[in-house]
N, C-alpha and C. Protein backbone atom coordinates (compact mmCIF):
# COMPACT_ATOMS: atom_id res chain seq x y z
N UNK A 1 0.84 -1.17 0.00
CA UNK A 1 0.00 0.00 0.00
C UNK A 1 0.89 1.24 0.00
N UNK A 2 0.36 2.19 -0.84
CA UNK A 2 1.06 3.54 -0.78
C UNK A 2 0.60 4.80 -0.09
N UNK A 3 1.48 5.14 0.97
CA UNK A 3 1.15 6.41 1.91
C UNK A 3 1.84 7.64 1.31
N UNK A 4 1.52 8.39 1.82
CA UNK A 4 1.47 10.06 0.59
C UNK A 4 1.40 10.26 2.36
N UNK A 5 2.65 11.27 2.78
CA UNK A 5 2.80 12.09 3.96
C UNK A 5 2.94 13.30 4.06
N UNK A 6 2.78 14.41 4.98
CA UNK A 6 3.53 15.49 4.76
C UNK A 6 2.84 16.19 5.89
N UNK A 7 3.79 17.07 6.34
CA UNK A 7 3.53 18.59 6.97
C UNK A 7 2.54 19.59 5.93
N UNK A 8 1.68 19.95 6.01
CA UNK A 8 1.07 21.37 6.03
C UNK A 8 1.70 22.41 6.16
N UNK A 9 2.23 22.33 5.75
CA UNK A 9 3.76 23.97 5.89
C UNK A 9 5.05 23.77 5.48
N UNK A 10 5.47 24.72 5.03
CA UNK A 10 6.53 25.38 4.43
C UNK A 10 8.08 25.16 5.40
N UNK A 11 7.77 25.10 6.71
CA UNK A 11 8.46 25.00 7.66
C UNK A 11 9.69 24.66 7.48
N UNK A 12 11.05 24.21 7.27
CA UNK A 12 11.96 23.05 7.23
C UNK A 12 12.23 22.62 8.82
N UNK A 13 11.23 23.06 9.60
CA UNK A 13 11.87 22.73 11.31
C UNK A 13 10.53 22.23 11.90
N UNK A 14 9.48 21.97 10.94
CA UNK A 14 8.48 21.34 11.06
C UNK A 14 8.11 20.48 12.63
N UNK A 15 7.66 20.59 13.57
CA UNK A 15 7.44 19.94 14.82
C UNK A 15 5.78 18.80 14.10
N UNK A 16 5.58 19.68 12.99
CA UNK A 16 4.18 18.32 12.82
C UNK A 16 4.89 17.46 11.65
N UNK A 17 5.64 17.82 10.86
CA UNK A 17 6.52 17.06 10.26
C UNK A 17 7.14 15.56 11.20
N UNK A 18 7.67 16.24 12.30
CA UNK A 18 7.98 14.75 13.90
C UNK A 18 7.00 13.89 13.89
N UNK A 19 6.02 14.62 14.43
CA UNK A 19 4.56 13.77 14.66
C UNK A 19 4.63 12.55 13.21
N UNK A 20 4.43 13.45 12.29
CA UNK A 20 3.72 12.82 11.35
C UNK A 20 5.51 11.24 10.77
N UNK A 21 6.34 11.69 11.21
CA UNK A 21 7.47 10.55 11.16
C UNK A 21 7.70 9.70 11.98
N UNK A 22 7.16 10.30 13.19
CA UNK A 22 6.84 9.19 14.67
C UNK A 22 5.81 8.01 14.16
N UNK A 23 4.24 8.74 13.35
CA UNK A 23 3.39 7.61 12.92
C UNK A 23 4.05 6.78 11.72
N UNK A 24 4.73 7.16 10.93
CA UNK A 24 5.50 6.50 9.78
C UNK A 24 6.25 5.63 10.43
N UNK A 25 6.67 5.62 11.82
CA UNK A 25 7.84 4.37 11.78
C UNK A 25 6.75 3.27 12.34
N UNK A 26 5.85 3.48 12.44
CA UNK A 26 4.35 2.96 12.86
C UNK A 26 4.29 1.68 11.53
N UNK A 27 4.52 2.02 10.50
CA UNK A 27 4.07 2.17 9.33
C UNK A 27 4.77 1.48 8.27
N UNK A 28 6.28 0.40 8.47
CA UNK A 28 7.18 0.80 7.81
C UNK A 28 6.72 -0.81 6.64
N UNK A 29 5.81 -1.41 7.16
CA UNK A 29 5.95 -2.32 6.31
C UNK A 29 5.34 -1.79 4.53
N UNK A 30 4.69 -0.80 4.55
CA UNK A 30 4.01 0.12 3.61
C UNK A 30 5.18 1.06 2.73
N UNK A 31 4.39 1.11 1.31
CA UNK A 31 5.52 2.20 0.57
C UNK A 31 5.17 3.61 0.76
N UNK A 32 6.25 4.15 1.46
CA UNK A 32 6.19 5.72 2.22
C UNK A 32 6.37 6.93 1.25
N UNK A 33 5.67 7.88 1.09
CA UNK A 33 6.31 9.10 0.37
C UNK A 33 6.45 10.09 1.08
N UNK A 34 7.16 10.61 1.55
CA UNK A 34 6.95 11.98 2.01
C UNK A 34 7.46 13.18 1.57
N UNK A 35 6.44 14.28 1.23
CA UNK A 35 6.46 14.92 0.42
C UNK A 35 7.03 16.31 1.17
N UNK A 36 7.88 17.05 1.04
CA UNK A 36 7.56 18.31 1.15
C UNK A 36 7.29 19.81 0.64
N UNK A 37 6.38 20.30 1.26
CA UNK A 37 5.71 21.35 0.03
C UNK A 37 6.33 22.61 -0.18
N UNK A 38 7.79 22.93 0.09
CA UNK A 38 8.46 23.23 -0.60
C UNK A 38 8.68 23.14 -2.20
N UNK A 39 8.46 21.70 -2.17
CA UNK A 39 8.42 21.39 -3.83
C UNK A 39 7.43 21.95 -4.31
N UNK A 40 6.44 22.59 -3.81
CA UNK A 40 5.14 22.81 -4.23
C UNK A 40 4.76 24.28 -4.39
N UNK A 41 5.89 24.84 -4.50
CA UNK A 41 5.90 26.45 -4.44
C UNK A 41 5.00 27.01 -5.93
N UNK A 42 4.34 27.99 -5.58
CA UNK A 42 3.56 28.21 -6.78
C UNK A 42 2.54 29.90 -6.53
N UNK A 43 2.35 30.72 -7.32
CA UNK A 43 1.70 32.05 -7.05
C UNK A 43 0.40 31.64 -6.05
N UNK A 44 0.20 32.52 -5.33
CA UNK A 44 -0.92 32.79 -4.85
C UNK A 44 -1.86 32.75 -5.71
N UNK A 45 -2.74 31.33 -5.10
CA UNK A 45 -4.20 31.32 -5.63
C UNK A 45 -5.08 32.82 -5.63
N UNK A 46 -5.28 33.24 -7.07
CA UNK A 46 -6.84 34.17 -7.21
C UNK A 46 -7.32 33.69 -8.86
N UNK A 47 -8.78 34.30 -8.27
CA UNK A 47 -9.03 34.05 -9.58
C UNK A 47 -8.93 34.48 -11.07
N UNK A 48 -8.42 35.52 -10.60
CA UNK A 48 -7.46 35.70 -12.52
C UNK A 48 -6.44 34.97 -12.87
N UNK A 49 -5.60 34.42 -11.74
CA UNK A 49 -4.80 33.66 -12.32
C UNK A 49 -5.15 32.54 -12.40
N UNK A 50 -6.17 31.90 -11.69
CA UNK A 50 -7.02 30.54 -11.92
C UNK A 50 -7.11 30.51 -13.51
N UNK A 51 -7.91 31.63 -14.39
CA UNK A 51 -8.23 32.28 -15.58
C UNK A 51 -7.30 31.78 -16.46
N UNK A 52 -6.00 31.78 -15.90
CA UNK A 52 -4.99 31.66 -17.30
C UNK A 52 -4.32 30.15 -16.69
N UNK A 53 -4.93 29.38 -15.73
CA UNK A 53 -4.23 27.83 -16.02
C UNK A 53 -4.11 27.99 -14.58
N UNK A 54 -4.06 26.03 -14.35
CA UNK A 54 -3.36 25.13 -13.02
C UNK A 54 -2.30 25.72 -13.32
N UNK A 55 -1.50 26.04 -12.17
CA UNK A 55 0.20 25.96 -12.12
C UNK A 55 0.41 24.09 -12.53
N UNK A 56 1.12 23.94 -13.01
CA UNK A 56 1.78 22.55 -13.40
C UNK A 56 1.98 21.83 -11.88
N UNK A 57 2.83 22.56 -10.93
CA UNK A 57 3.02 22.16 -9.54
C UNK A 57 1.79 21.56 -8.50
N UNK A 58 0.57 22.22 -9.07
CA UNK A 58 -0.44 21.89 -8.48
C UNK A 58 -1.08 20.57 -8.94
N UNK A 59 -0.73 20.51 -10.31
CA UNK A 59 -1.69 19.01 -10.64
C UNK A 59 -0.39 17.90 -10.73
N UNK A 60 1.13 18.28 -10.39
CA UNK A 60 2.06 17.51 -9.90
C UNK A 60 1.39 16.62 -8.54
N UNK A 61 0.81 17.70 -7.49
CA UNK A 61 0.45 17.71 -6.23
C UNK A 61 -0.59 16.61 -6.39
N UNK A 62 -2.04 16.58 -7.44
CA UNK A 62 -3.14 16.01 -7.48
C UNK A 62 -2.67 14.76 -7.65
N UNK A 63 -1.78 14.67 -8.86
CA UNK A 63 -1.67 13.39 -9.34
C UNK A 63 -0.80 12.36 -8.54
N UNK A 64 -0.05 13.12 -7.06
CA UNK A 64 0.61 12.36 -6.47
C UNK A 64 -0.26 11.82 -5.10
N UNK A 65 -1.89 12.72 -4.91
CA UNK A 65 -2.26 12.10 -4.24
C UNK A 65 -3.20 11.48 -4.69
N UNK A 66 -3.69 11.41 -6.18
CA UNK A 66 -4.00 10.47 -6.75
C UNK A 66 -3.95 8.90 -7.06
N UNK A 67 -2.73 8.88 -6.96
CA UNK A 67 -1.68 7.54 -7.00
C UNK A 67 -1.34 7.13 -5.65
N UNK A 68 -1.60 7.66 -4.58
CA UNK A 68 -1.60 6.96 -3.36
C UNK A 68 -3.08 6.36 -2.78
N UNK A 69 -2.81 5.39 -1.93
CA UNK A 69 -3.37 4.84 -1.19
C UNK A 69 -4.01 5.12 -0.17
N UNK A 70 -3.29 5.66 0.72
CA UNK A 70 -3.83 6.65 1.75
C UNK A 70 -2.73 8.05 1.94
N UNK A 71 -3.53 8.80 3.26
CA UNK A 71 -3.03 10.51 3.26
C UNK A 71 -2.44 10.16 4.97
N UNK A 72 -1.06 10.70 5.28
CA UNK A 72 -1.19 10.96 6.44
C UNK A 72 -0.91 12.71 6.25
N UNK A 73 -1.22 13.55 6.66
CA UNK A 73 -1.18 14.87 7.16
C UNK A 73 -0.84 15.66 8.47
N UNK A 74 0.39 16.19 8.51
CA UNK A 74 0.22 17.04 9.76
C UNK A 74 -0.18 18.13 9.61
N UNK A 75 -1.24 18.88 10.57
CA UNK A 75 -1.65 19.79 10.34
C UNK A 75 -1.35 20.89 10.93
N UNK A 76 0.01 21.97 10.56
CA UNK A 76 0.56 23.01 10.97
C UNK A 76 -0.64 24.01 11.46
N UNK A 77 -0.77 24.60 12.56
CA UNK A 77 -1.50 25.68 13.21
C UNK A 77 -0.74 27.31 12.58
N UNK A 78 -1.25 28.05 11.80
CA UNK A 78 -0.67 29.61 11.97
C UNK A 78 -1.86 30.21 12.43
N UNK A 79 -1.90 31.05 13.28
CA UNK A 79 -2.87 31.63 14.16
C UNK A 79 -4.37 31.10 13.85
N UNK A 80 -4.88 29.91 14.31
CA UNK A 80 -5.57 29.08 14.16
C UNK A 80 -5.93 29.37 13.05
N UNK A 81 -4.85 28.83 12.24
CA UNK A 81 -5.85 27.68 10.66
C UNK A 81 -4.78 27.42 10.01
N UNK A 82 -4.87 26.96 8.67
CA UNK A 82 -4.01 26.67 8.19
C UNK A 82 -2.94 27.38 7.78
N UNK A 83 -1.29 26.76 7.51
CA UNK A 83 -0.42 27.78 6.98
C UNK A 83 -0.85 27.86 5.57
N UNK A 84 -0.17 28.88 5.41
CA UNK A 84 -0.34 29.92 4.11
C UNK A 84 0.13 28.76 2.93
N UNK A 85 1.04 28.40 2.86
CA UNK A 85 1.94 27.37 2.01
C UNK A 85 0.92 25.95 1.89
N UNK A 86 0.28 25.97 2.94
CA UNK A 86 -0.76 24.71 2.30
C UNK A 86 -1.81 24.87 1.89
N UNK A 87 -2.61 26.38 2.19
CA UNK A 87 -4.10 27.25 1.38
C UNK A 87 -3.40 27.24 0.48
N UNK A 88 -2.56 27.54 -0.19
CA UNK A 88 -2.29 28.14 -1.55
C UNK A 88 -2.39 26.70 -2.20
N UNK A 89 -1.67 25.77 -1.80
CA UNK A 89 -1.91 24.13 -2.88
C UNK A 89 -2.98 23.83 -2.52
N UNK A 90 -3.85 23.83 -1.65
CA UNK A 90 -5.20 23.54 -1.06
C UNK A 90 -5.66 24.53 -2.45
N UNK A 91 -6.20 25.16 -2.26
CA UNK A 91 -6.94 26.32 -3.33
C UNK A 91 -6.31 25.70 -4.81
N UNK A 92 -5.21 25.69 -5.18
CA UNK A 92 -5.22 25.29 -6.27
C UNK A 92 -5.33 23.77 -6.85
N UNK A 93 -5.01 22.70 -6.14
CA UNK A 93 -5.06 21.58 -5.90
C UNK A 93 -7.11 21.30 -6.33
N UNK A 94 -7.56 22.27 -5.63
CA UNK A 94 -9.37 22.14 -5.58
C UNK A 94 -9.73 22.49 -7.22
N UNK A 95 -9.13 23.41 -7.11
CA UNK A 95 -9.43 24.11 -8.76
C UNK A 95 -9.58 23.28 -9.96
N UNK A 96 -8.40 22.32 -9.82
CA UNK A 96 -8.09 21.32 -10.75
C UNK A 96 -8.76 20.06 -10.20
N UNK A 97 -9.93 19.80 -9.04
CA UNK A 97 -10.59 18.48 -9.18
C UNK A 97 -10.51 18.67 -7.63
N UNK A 98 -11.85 18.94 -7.50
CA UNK A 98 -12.78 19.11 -6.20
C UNK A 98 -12.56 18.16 -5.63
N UNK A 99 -12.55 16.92 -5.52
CA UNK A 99 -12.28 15.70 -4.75
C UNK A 99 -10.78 15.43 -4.46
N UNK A 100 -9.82 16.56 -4.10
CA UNK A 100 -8.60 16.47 -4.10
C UNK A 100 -8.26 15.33 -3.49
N UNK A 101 -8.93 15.33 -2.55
CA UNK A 101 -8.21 13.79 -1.58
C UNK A 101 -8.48 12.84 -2.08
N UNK A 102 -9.21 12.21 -2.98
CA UNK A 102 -10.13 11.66 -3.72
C UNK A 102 -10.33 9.94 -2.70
N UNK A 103 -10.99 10.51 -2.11
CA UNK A 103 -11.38 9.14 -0.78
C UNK A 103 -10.63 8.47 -0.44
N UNK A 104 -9.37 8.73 -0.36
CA UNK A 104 -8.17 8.34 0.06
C UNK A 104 -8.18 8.17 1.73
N UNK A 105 -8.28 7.00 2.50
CA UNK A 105 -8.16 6.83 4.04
C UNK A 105 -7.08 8.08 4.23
N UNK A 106 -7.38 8.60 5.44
CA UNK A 106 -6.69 9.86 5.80
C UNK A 106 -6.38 9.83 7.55
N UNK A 107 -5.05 9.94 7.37
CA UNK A 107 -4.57 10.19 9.01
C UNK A 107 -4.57 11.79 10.02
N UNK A 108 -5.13 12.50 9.93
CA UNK A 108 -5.24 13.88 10.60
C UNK A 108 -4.23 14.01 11.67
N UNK A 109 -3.22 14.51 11.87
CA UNK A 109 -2.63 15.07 13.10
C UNK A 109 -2.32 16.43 13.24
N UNK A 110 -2.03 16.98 14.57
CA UNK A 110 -1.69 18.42 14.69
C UNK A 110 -0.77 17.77 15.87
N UNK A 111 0.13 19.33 16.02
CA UNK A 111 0.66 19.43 17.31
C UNK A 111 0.90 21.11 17.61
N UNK A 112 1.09 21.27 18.41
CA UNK A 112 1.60 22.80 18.77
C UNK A 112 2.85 23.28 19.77
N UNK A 113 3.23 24.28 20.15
CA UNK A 113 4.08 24.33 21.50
C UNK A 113 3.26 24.52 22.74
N UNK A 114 1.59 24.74 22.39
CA UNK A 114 0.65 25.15 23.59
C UNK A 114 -0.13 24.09 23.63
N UNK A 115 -0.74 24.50 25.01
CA UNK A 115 -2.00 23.45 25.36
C UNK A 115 -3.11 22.47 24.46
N UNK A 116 -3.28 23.41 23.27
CA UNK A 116 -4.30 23.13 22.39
C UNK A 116 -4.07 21.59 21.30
N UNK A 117 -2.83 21.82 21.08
CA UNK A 117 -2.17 20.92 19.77
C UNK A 117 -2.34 21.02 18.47
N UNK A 118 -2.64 22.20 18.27
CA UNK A 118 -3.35 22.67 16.74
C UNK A 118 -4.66 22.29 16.68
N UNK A 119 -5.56 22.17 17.72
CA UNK A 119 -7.12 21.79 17.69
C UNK A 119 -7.82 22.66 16.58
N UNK A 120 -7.65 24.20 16.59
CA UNK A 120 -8.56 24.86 15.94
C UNK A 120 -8.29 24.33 14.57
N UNK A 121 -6.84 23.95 14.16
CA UNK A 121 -6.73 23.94 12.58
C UNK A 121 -7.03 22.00 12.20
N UNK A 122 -7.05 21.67 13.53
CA UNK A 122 -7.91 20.21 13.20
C UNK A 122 -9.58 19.63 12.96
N UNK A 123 -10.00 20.88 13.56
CA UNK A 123 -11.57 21.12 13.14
C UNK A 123 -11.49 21.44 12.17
N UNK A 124 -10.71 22.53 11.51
CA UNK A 124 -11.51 22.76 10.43
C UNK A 124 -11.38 22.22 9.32
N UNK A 125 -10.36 21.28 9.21
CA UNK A 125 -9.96 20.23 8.11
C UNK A 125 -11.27 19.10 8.58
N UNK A 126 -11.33 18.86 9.71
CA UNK A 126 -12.64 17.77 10.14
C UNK A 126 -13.81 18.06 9.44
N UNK A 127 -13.74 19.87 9.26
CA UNK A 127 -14.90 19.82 8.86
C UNK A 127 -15.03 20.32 7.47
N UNK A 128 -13.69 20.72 6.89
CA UNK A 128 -13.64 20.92 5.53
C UNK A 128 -13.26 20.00 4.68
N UNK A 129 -12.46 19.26 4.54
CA UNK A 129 -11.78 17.88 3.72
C UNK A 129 -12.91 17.08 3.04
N UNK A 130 -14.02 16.46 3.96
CA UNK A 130 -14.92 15.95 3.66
C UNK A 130 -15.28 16.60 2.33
N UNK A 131 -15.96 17.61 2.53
CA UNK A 131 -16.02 18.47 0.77
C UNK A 131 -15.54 18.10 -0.05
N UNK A 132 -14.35 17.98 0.14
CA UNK A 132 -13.03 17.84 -1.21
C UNK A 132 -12.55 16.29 -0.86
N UNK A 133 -12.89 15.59 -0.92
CA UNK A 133 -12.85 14.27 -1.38
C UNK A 133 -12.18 13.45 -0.39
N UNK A 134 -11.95 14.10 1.10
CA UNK A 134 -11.25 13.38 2.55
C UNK A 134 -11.96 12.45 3.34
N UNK A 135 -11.42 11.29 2.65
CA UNK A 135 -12.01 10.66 4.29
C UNK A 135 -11.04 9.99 5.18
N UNK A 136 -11.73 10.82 6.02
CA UNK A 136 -11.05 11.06 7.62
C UNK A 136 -11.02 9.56 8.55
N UNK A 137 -10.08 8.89 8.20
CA UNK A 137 -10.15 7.61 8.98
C UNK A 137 -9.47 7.87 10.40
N UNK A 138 -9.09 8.89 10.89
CA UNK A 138 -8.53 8.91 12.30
C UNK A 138 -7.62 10.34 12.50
N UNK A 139 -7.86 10.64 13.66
CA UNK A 139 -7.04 12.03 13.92
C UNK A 139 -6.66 11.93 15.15
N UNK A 140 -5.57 12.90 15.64
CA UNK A 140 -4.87 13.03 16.91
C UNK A 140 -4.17 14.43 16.87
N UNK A 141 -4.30 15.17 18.26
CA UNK A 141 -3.93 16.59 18.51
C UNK A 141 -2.60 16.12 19.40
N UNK A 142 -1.92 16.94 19.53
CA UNK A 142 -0.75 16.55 20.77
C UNK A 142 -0.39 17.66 20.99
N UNK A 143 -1.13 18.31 22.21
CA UNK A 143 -0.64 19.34 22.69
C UNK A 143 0.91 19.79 23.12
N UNK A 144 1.19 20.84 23.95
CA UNK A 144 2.69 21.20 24.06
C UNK A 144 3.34 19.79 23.96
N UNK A 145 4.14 20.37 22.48
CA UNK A 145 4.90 19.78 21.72
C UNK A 145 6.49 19.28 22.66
N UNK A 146 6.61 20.53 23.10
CA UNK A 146 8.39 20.76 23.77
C UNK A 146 8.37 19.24 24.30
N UNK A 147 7.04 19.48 25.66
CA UNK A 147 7.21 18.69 26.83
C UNK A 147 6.52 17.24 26.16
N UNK A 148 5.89 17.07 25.45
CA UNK A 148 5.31 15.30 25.20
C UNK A 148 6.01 15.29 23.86
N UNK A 149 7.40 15.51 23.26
CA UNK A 149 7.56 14.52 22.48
C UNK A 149 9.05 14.81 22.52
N UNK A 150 9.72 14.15 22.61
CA UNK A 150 11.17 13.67 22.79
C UNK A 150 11.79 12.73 22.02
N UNK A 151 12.84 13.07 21.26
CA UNK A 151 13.68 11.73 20.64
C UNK A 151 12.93 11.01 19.33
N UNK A 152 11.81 11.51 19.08
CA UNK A 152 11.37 10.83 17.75
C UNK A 152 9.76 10.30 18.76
N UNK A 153 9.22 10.60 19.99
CA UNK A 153 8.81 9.80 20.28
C UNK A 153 7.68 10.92 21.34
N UNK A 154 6.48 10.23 21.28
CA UNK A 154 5.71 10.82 22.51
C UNK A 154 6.19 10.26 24.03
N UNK A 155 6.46 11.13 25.24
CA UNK A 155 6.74 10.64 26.44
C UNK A 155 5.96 10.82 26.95
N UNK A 156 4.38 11.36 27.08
CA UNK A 156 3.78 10.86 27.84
C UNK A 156 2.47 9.85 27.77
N UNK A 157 3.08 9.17 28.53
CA UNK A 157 2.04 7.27 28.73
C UNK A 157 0.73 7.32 28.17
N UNK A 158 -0.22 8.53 28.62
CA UNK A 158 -1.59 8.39 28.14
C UNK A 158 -1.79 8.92 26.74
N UNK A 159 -0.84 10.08 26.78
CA UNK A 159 -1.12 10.64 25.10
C UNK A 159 -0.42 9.76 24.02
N UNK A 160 0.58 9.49 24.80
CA UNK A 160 1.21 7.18 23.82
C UNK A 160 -0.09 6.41 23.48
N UNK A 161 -0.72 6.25 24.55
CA UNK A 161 -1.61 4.88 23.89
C UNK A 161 -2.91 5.76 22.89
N UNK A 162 -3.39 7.11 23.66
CA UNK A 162 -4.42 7.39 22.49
C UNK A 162 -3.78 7.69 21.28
N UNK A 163 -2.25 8.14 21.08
CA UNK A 163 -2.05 8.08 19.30
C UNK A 163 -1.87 7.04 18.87
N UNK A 164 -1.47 6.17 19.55
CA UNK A 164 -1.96 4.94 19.29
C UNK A 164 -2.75 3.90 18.74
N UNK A 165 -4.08 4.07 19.54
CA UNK A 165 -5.27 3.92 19.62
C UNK A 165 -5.60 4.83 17.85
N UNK A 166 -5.75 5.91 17.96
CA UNK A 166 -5.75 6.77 16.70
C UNK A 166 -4.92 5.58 15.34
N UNK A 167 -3.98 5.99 15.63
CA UNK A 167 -2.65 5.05 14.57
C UNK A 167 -3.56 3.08 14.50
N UNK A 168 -4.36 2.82 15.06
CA UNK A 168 -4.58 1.48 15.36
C UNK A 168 -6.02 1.95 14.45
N UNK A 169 -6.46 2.97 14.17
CA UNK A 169 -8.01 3.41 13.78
C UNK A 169 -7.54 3.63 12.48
N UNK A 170 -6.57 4.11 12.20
CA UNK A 170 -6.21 4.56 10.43
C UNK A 170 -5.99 2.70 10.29
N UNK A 171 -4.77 2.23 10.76
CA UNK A 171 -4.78 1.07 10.01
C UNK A 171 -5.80 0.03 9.63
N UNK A 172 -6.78 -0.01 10.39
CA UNK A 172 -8.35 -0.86 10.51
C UNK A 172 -8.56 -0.31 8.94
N UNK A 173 -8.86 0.88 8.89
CA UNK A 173 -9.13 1.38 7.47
C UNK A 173 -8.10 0.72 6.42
N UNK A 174 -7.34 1.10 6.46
CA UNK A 174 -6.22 0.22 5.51
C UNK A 174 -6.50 -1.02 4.77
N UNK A 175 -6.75 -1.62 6.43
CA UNK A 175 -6.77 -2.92 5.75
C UNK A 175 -8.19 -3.61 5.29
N UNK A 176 -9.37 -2.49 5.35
CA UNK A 176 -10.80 -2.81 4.71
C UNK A 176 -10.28 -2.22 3.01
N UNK A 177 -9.72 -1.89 2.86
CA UNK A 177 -9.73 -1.08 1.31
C UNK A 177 -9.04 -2.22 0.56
């Protein structure tokens, strides 16, 4: 089976980038991609430039989550919602085929340095993705980042077994498809 990974941001110091490599070693018997959207640099979505064409980079983007199997996603928080670097392939990614995710089992994570764990920008993918062709087979927040994750790894015991538990809910999906 083929997994299609990535941070939601531009970041190169990515803390949901961790997360999302902590669930990958979860993962290893599977063929891994992980993408970063760096590669994915491209003008700001509007609609005049919608007018004159997809950026090429964007239906690079479709067709690679086209060809996968499932989505894992971390979902970077910039002042609750998404970063800028993933609206812009989000927006254009839609342009070129509304069902971007195209029912692809999907892993949701966030993390943050605060209490929350990127909650606000995990709702609203909960509640936007669906639209565009996500289905949401499992999600997990992990609040302050500093203190619960260490070394490649969550350290604390209870927030271990519910990503877990989460990571044990994507694979169920997996293996019905």
């Amino acid at each position: 089976m083929k997994i299609t990974a990535f941070a939601a941001t531009n970041s190169t110091q990515s803390i949901n980038l961790e997360l999302v490599k902590s669930a990958l070693g979860n993962l290893q018997e599977h063929d891994i991609q992980v993408l970063d959207l760096n590669d994915f640099e491209m003008p700001i979505y509007s609609p005049e430039r919608n007018e004159k064409g997809i950026p090429e980079k964007a239906l690079t983007f479709n067709q690679i989550l086209k060809e996968s199997d499932a989505l894992i996603i971390g979902l970077a928080e910039h002042n609750g919602t998404f970063s800028t670097a993933f609206k812009n392939i989000f927006d254009w990614g839609s342009r070129a085929d509304k069902a971007l995710f195209q029912q692809k089992p999907m892993l949701l994570l966030s993390t943050s340095p605060g209490p929350r764990g990127g909650q606000f920008v995990m709702e609203s993918a909960k509640t936007i993705f669906p639209f565009f062709g996500g289905n949401i087979a499992s999600n997990f927040s992990l609040p302050s980042f500093q203190e619960n994750f260490k070394e490649g790894n969550i350290v604390n015991a209870n927030l271990q077994l519910e990503f877990e538990a989460r990571l044990n809910d994507f694979k169920s999906m997996l293996h019905q498809n």
